[in-house]
Protein backbone atom coordinates (compact mmCIF):
# COMPACT_ATOMS: atom_id res chain seq x y z
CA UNK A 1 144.23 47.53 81.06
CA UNK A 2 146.62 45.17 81.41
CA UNK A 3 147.08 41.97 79.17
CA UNK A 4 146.80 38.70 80.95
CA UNK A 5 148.72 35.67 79.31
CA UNK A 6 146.05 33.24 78.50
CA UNK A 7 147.90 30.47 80.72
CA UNK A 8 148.61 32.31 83.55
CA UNK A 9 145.74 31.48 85.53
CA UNK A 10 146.15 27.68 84.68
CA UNK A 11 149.56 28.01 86.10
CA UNK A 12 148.11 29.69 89.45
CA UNK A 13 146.09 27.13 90.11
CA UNK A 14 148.32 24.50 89.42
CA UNK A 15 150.79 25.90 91.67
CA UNK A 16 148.65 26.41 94.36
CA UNK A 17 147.53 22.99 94.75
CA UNK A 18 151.15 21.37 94.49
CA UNK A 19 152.06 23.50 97.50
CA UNK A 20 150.27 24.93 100.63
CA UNK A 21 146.40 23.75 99.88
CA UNK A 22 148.27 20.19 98.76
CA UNK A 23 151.43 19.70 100.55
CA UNK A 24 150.60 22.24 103.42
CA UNK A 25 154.08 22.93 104.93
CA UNK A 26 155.98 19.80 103.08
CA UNK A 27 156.03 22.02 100.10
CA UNK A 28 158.89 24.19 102.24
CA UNK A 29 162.09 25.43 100.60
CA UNK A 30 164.80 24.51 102.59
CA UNK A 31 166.45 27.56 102.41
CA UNK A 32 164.37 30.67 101.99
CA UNK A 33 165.17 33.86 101.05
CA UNK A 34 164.15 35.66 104.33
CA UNK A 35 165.27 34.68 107.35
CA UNK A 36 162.39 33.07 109.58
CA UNK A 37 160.17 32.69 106.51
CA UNK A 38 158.52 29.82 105.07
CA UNK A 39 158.84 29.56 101.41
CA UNK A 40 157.01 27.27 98.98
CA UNK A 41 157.72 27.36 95.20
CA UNK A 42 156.45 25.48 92.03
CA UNK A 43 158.00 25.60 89.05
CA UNK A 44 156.44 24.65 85.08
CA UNK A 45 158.59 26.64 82.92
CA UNK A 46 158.15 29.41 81.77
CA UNK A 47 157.06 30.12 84.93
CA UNK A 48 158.02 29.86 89.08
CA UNK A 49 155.34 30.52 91.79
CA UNK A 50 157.07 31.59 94.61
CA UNK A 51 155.00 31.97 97.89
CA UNK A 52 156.65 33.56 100.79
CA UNK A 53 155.10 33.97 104.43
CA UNK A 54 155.96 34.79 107.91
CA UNK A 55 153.88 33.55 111.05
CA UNK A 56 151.24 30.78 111.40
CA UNK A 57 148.06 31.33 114.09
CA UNK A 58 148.56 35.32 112.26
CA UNK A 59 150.48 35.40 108.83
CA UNK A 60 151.45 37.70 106.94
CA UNK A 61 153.38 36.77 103.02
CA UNK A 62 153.62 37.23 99.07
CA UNK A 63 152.84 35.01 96.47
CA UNK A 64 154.92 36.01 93.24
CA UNK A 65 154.62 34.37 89.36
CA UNK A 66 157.54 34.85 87.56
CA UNK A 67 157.72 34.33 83.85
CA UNK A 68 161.17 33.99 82.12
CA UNK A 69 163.07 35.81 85.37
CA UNK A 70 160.79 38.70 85.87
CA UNK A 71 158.13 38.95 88.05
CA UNK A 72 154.68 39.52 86.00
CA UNK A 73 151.92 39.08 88.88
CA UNK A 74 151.74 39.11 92.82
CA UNK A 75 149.25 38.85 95.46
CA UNK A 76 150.18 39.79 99.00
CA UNK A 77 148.01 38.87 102.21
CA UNK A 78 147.19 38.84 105.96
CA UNK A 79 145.10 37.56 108.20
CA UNK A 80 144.41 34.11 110.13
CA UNK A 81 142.73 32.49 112.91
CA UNK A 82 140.92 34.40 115.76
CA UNK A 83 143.40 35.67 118.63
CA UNK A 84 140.93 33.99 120.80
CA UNK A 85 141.26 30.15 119.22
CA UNK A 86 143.89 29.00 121.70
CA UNK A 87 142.87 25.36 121.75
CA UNK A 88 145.06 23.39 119.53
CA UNK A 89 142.77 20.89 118.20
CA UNK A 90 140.27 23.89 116.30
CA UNK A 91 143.27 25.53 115.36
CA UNK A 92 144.81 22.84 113.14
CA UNK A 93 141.17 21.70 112.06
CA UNK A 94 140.85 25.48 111.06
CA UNK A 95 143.83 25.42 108.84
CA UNK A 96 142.91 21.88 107.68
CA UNK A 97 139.62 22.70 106.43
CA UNK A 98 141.44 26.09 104.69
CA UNK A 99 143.29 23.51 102.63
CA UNK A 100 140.34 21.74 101.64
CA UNK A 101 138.68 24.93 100.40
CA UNK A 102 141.75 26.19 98.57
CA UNK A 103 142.09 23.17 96.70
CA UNK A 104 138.86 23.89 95.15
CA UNK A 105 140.35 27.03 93.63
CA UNK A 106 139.22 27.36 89.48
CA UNK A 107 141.10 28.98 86.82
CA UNK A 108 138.47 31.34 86.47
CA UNK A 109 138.59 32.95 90.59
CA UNK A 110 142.42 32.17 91.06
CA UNK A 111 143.14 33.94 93.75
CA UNK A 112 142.28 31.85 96.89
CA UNK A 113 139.40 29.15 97.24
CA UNK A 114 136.03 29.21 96.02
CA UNK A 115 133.31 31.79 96.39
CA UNK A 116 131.86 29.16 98.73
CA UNK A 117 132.92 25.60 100.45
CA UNK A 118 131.06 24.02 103.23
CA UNK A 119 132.15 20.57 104.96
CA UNK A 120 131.18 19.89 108.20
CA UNK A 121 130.46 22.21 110.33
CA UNK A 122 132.49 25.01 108.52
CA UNK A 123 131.93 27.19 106.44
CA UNK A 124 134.72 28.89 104.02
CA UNK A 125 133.42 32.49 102.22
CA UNK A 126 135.43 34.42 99.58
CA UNK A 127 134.40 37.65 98.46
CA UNK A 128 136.66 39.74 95.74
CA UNK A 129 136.15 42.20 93.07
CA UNK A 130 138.48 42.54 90.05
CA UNK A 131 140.13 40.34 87.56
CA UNK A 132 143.57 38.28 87.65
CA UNK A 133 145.13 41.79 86.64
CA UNK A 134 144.02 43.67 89.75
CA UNK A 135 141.71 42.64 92.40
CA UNK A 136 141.00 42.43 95.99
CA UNK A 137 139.38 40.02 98.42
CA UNK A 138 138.59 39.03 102.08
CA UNK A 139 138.37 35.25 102.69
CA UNK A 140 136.52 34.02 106.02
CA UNK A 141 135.58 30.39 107.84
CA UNK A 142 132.95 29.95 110.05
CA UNK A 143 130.43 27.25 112.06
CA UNK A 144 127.48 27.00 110.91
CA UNK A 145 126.31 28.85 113.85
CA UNK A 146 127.69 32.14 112.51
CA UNK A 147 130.91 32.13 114.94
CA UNK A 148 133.70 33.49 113.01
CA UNK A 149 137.16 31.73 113.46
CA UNK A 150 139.14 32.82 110.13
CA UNK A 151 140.06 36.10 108.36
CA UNK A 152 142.14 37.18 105.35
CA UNK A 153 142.65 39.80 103.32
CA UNK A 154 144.49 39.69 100.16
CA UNK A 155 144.98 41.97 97.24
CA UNK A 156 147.42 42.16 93.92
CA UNK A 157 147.48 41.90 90.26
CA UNK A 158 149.58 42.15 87.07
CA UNK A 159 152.55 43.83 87.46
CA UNK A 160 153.58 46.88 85.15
């Protein structure tokens, strides 16, 4: 198994609330790396959160922590709202309310939001297994009614 630096998962959270659950898109690099990508970064040396993505209604993108140049943990993912959601109104409350949930992210669950967030009428669900080192989730919103609108799946670790 795979040793985790004791501040790693301090940084993770950090960075994810100074860029997409925070800033949203205002967090954007103005020049990413890949073409037609949106990129987001936070930096507290010794490390740089990079989060790289590609699409919006369905996304698909990295996050990467780098300590001292190389690379030590990623996470990649995939998912969004419902094919179905074309009205534009629940779409942006959909990925408004996302925001609020992942800002509730804790050091000790790092990867996305909370286990559980309800505000509203939504309701936000993460279920993972695993550690900071490896793990794998599926993140949903839904009314209250049961009526999915949300899906993601995500999965990554320590690198070796």
């Amino acid at each position: 198994m795979s040793s985790i630096p004791h501040d790693l998962a301090t940084f993770l959270v950090e960075a994810k609330r100074r860029t997409y659950a925070g800033l949203d898109d205002d967090a954007t690099v103005a020049a990413p790396l890949l073409a037609g990508s949106k990129q987001l970064e936070h930096r507290a040396p010794p490390y740089v959160y990079r989060d790289i993505y590609f699409g919006m209604g369905f996304f698909v993108g990295q996050e990467t922590v780098s300590r001292d140049d190389r690379v030590v943990w990623s996470m990649s993912y995939s998912g969004g709202a419902r094919a179905e959601i074309t009205d534009r109104d629940t779409f942006h409350a959909i990925y408004k309310f996302l925001r609020q949930a992942l800002l509730a992210v804790r050091a000790e669950e790092s990867y996305r939001g909370p286990r559980l967030f309800e505000q509203a009428d939504m309701i936000y669900r993460n279920e993972f297994e695993g550690s900071l080192d490896r793990f794998h989730g599926i993140e949903t919103i839904s009314r209250q009614n049961g009526a999915l609108l949300y899906e993601l799946r995500y999965g990554g670790g320590l690198l070796r």
